[in-house]
PDB file of N, CA and C in Angstrom:
ATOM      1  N   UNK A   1      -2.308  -0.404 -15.319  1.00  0.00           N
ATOM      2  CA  UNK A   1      -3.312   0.606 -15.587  1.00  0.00           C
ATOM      3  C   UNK A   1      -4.428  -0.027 -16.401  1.00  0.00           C
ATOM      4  N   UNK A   2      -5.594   0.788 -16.076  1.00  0.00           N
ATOM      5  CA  UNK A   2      -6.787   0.120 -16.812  1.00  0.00           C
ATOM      6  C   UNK A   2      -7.661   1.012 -17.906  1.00  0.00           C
ATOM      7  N   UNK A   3      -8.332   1.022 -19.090  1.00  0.00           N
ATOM      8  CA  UNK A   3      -8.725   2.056 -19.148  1.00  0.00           C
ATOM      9  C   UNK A   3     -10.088   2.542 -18.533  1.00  0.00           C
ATOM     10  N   UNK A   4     -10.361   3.450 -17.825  1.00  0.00           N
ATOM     11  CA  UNK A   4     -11.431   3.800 -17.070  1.00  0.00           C
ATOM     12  C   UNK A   4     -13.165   3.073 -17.856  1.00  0.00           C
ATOM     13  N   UNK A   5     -13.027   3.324 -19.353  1.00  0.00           N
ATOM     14  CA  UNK A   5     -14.320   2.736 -19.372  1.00  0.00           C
ATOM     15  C   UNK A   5     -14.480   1.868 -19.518  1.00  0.00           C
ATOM     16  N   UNK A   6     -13.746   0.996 -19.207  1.00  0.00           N
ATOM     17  CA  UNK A   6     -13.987  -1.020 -19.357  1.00  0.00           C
ATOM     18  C   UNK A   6     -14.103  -1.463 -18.266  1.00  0.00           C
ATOM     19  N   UNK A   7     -14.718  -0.926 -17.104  1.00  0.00           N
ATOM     20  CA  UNK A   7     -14.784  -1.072 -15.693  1.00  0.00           C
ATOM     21  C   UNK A   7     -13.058  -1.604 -15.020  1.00  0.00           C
ATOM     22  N   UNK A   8     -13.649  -2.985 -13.986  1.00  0.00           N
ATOM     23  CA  UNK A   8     -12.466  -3.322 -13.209  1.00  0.00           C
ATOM     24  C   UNK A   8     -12.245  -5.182 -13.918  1.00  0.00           C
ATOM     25  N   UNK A   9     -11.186  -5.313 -14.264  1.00  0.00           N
ATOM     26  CA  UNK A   9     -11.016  -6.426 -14.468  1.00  0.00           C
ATOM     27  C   UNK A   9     -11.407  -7.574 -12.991  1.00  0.00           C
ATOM     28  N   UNK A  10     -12.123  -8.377 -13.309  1.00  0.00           N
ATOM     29  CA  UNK A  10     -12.359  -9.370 -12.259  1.00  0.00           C
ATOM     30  C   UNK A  10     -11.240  -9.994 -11.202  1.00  0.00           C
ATOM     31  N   UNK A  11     -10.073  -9.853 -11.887  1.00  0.00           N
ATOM     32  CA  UNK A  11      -8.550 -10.392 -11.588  1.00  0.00           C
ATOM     33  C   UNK A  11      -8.653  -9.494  -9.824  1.00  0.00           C
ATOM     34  N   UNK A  12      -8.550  -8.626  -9.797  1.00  0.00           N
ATOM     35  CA  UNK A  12      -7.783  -7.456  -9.499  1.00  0.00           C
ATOM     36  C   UNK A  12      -9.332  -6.976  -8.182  1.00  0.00           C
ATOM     37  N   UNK A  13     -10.613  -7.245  -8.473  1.00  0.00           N
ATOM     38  CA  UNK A  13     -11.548  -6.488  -7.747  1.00  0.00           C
ATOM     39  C   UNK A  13     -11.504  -6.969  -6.135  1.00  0.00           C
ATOM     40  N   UNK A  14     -10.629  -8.200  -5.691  1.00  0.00           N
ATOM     41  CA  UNK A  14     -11.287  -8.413  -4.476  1.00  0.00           C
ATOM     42  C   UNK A  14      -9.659  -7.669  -3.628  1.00  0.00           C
ATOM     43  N   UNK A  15      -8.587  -7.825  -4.606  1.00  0.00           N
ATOM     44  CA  UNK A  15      -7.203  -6.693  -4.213  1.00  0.00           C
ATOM     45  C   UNK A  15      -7.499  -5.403  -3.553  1.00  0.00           C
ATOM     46  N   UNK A  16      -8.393  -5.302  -4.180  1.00  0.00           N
ATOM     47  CA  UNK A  16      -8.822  -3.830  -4.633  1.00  0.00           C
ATOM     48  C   UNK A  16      -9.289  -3.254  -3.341  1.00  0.00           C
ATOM     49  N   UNK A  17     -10.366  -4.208  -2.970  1.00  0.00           N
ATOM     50  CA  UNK A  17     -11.208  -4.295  -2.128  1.00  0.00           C
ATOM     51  C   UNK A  17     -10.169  -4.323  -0.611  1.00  0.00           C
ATOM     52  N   UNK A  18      -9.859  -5.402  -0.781  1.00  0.00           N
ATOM     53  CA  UNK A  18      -8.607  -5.807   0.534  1.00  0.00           C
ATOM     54  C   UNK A  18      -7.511  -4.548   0.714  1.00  0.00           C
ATOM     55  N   UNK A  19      -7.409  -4.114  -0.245  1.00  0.00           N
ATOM     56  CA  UNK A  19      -6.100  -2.731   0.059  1.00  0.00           C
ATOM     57  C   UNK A  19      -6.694  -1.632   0.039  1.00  0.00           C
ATOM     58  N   UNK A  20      -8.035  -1.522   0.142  1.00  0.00           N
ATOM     59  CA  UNK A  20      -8.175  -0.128  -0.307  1.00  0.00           C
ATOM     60  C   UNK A  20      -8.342   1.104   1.181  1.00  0.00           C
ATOM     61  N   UNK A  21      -7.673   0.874   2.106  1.00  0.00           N
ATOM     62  CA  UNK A  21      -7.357   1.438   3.282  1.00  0.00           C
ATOM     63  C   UNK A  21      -5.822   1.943   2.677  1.00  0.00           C
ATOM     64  N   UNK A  22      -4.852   0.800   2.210  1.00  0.00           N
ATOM     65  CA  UNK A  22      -3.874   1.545   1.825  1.00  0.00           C
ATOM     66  C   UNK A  22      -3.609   2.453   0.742  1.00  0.00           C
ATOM     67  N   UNK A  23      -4.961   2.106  -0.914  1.00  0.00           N
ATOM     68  CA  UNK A  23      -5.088   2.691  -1.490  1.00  0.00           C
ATOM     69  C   UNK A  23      -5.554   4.343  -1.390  1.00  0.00           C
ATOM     70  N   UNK A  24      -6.258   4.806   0.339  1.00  0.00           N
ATOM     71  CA  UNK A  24      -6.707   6.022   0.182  1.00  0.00           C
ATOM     72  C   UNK A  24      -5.411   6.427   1.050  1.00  0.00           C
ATOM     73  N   UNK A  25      -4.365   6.251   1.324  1.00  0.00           N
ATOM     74  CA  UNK A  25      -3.460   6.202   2.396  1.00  0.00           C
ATOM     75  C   UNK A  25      -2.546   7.185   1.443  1.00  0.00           C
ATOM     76  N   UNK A  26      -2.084   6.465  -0.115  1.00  0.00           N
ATOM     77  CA  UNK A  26      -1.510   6.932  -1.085  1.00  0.00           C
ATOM     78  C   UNK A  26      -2.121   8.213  -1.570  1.00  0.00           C
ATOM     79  N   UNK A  27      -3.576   8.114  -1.895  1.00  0.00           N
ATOM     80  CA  UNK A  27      -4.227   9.419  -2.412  1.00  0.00           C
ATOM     81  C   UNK A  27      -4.300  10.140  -1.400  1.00  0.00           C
ATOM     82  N   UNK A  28      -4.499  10.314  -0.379  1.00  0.00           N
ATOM     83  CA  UNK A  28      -4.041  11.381   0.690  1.00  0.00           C
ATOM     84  C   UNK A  28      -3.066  12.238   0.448  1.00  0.00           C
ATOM     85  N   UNK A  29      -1.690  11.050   1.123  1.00  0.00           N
ATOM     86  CA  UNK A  29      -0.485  11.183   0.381  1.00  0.00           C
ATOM     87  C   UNK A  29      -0.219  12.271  -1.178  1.00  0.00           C
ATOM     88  N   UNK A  30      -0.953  11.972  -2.244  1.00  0.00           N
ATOM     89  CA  UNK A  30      -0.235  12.500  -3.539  1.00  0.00           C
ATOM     90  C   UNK A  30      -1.671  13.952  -3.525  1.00  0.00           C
ATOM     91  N   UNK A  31      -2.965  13.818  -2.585  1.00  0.00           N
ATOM     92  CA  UNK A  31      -3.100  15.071  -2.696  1.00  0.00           C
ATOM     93  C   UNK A  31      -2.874  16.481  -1.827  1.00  0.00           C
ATOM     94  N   UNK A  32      -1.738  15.970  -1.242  1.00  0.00           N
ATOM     95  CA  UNK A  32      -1.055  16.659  -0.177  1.00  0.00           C
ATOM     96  C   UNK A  32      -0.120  17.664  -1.231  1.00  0.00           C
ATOM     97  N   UNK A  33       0.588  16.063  -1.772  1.00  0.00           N
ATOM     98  CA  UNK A  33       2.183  16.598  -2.508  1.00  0.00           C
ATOM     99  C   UNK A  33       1.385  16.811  -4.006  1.00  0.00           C
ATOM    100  N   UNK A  34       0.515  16.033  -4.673  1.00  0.00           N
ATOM    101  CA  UNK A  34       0.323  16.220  -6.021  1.00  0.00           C
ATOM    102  C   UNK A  34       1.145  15.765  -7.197  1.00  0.00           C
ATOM    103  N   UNK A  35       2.441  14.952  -6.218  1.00  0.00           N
ATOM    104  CA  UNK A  35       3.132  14.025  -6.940  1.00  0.00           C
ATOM    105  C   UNK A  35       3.525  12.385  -5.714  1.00  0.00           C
ATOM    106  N   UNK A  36       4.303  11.793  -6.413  1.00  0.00           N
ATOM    107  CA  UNK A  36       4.722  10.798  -5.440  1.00  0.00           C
ATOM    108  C   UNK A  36       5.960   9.961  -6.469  1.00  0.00           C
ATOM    109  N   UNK A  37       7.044   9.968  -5.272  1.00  0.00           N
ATOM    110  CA  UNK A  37       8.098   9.329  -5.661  1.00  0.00           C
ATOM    111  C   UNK A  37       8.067   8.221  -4.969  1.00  0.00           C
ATOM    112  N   UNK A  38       9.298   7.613  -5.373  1.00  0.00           N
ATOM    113  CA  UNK A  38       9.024   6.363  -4.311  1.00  0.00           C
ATOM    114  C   UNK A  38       9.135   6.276  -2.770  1.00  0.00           C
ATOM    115  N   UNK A  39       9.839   7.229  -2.340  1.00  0.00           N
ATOM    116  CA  UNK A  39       9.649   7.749  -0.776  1.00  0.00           C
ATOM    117  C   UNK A  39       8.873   8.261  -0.680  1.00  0.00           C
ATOM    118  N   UNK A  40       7.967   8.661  -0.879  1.00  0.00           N
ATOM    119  CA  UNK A  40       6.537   9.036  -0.219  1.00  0.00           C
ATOM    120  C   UNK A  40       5.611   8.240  -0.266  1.00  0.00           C
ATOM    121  N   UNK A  41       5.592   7.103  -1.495  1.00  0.00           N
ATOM    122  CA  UNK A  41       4.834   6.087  -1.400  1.00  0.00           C
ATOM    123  C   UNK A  41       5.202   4.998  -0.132  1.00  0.00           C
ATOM    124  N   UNK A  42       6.728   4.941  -0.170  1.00  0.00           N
ATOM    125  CA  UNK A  42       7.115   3.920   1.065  1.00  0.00           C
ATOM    126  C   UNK A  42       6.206   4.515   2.462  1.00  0.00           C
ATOM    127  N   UNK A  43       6.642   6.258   2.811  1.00  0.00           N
ATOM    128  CA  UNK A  43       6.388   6.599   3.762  1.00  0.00           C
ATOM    129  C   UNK A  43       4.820   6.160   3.970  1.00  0.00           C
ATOM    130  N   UNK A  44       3.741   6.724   2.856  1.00  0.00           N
ATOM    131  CA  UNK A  44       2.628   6.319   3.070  1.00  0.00           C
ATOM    132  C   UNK A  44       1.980   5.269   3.593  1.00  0.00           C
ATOM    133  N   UNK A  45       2.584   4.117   3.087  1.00  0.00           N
ATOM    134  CA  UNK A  45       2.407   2.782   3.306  1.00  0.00           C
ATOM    135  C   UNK A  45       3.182   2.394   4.480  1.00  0.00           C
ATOM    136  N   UNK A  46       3.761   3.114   5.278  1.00  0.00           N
ATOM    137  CA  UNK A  46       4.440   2.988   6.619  1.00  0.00           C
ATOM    138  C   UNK A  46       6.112   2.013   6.527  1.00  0.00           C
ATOM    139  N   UNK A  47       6.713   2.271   5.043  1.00  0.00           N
ATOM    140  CA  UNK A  47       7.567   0.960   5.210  1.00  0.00           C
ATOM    141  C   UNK A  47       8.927   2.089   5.330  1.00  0.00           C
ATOM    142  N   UNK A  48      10.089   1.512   5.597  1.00  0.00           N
ATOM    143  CA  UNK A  48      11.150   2.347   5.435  1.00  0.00           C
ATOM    144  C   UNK A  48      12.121   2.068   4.547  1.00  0.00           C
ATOM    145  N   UNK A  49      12.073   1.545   3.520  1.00  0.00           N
ATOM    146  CA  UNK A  49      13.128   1.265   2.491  1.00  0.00           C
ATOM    147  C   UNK A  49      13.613  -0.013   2.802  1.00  0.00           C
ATOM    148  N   UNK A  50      14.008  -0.829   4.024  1.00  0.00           N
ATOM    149  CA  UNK A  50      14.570  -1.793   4.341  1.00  0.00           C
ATOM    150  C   UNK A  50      13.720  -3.088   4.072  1.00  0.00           C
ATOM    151  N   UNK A  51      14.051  -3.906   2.472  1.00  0.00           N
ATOM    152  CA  UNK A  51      13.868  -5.226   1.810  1.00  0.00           C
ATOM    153  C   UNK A  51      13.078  -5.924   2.597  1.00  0.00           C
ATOM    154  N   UNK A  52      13.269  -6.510   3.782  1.00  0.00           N
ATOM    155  CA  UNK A  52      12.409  -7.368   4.511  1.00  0.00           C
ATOM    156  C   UNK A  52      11.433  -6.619   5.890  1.00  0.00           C
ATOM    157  N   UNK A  53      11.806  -5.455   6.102  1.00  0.00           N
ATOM    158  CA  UNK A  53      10.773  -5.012   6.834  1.00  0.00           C
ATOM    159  C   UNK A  53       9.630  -4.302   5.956  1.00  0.00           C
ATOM    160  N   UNK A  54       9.703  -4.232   4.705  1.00  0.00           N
ATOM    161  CA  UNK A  54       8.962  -3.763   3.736  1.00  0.00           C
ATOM    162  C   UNK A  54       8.367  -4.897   3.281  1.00  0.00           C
ATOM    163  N   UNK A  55       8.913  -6.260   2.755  1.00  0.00           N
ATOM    164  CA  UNK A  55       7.909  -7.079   2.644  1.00  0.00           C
ATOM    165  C   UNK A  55       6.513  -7.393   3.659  1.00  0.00           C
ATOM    166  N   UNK A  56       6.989  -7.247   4.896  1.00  0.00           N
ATOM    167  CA  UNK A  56       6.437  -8.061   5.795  1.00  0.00           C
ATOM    168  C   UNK A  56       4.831  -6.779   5.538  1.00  0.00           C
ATOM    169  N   UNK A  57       5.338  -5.737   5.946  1.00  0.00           N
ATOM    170  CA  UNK A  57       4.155  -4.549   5.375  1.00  0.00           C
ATOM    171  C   UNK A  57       3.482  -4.928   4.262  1.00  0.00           C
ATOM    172  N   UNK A  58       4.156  -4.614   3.265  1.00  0.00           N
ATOM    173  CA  UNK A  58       3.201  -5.190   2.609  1.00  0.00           C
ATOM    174  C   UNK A  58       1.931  -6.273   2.207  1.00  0.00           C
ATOM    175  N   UNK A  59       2.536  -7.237   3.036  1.00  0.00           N
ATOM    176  CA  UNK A  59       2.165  -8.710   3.348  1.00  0.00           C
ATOM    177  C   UNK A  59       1.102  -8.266   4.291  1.00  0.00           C
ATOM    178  N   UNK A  60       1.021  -7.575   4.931  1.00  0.00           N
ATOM    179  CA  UNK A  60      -0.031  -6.888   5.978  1.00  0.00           C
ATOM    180  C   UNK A  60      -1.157  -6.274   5.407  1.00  0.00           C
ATOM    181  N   UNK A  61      -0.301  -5.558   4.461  1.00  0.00           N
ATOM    182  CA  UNK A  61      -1.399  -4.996   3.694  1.00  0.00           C
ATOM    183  C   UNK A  61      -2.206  -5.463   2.593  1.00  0.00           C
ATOM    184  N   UNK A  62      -1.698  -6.370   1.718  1.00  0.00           N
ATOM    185  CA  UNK A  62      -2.624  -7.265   1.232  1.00  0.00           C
ATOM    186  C   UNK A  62      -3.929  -7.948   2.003  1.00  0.00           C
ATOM    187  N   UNK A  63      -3.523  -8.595   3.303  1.00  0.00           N
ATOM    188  CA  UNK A  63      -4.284  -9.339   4.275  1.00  0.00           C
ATOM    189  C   UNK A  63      -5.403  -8.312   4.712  1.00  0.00           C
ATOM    190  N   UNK A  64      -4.999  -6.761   4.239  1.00  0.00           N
ATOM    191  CA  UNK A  64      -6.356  -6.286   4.495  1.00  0.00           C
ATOM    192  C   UNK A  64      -6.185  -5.022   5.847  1.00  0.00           C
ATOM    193  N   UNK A  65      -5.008  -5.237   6.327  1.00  0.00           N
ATOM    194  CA  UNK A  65      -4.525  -4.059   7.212  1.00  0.00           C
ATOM    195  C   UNK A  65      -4.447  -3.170   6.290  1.00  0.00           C
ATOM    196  N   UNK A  66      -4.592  -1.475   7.953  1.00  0.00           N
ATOM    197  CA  UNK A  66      -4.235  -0.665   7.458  1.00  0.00           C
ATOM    198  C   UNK A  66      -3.318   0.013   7.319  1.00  0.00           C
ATOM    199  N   UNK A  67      -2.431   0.968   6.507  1.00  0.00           N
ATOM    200  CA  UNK A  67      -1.103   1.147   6.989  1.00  0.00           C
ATOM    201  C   UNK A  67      -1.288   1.819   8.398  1.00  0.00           C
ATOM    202  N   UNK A  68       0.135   1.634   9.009  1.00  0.00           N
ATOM    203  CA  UNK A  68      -0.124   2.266  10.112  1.00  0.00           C
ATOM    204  C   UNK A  68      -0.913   1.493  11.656  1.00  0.00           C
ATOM    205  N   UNK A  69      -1.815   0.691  10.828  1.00  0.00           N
ATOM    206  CA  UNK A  69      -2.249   0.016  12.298  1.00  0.00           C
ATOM    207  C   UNK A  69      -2.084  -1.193  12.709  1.00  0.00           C
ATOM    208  N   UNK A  70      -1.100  -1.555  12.208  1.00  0.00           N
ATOM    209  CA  UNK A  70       0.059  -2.339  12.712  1.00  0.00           C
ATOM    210  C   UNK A  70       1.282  -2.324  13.146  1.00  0.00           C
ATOM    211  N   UNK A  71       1.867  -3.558  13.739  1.00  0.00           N
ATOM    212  CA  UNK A  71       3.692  -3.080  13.881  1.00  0.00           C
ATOM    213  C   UNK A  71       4.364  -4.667  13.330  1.00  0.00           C
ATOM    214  N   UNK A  72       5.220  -4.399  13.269  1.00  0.00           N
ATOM    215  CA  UNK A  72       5.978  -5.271  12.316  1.00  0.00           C
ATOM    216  C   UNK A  72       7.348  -5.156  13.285  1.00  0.00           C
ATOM    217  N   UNK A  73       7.357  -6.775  13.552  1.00  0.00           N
ATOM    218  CA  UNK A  73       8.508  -7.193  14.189  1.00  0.00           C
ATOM    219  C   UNK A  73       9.624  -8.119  13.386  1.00  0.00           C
ATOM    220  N   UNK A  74      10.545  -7.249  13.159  1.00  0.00           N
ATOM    221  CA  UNK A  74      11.637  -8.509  12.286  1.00  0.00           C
ATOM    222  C   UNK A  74      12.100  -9.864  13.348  1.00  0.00           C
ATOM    223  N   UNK A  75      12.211 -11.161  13.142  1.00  0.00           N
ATOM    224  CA  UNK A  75      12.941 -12.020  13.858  1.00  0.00           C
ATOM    225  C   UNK A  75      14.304 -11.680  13.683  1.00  0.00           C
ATOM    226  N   UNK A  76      15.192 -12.122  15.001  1.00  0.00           N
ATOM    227  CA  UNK A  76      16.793 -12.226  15.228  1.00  0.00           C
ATOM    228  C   UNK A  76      17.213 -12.870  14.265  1.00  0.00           C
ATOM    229  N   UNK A  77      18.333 -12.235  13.853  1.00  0.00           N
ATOM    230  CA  UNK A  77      19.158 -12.846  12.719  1.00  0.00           C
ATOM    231  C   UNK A  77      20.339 -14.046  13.429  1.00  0.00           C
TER     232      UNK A  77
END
């Protein structure tokens, strides 16, 4: 968390920038419900609880995808 009047730390602005398809994905999300647990954040972000099909999402979503407009293929074990 940041405090609102010290703007955006430099660290964090081009993140920001790159996720922020998934960032309005969440606020959708919590102004639907007006809260968010961690299953609704998973759901939002399109992941299903499962460790490595959730990384790989995420990993998507950093790179700047949006949730959702991708698919995510696990390799054979």
């Amino acid at each position: 968390m940041i405090r609102c009047d010290q703007g955006l730390p430099r660290a964090i602005e081009n993140q920001l920038e790159t996720c922020w398809n998934a960032i309005t994905k969440l606020a959708g999300a919590l102004f639907v419900d007006g809260r968010m647990d961690d299953r609704t954040v998973r759901a939002a972000l399109g992941m299903t609880g499962d460790p490595a099909y959730d990384r790989m999402v995420g990993a998507a979503i950093r790179c700047g995808d949006a949730p959702g407009s991708f698919a995510v293929h696990l390799p054979y074990a």
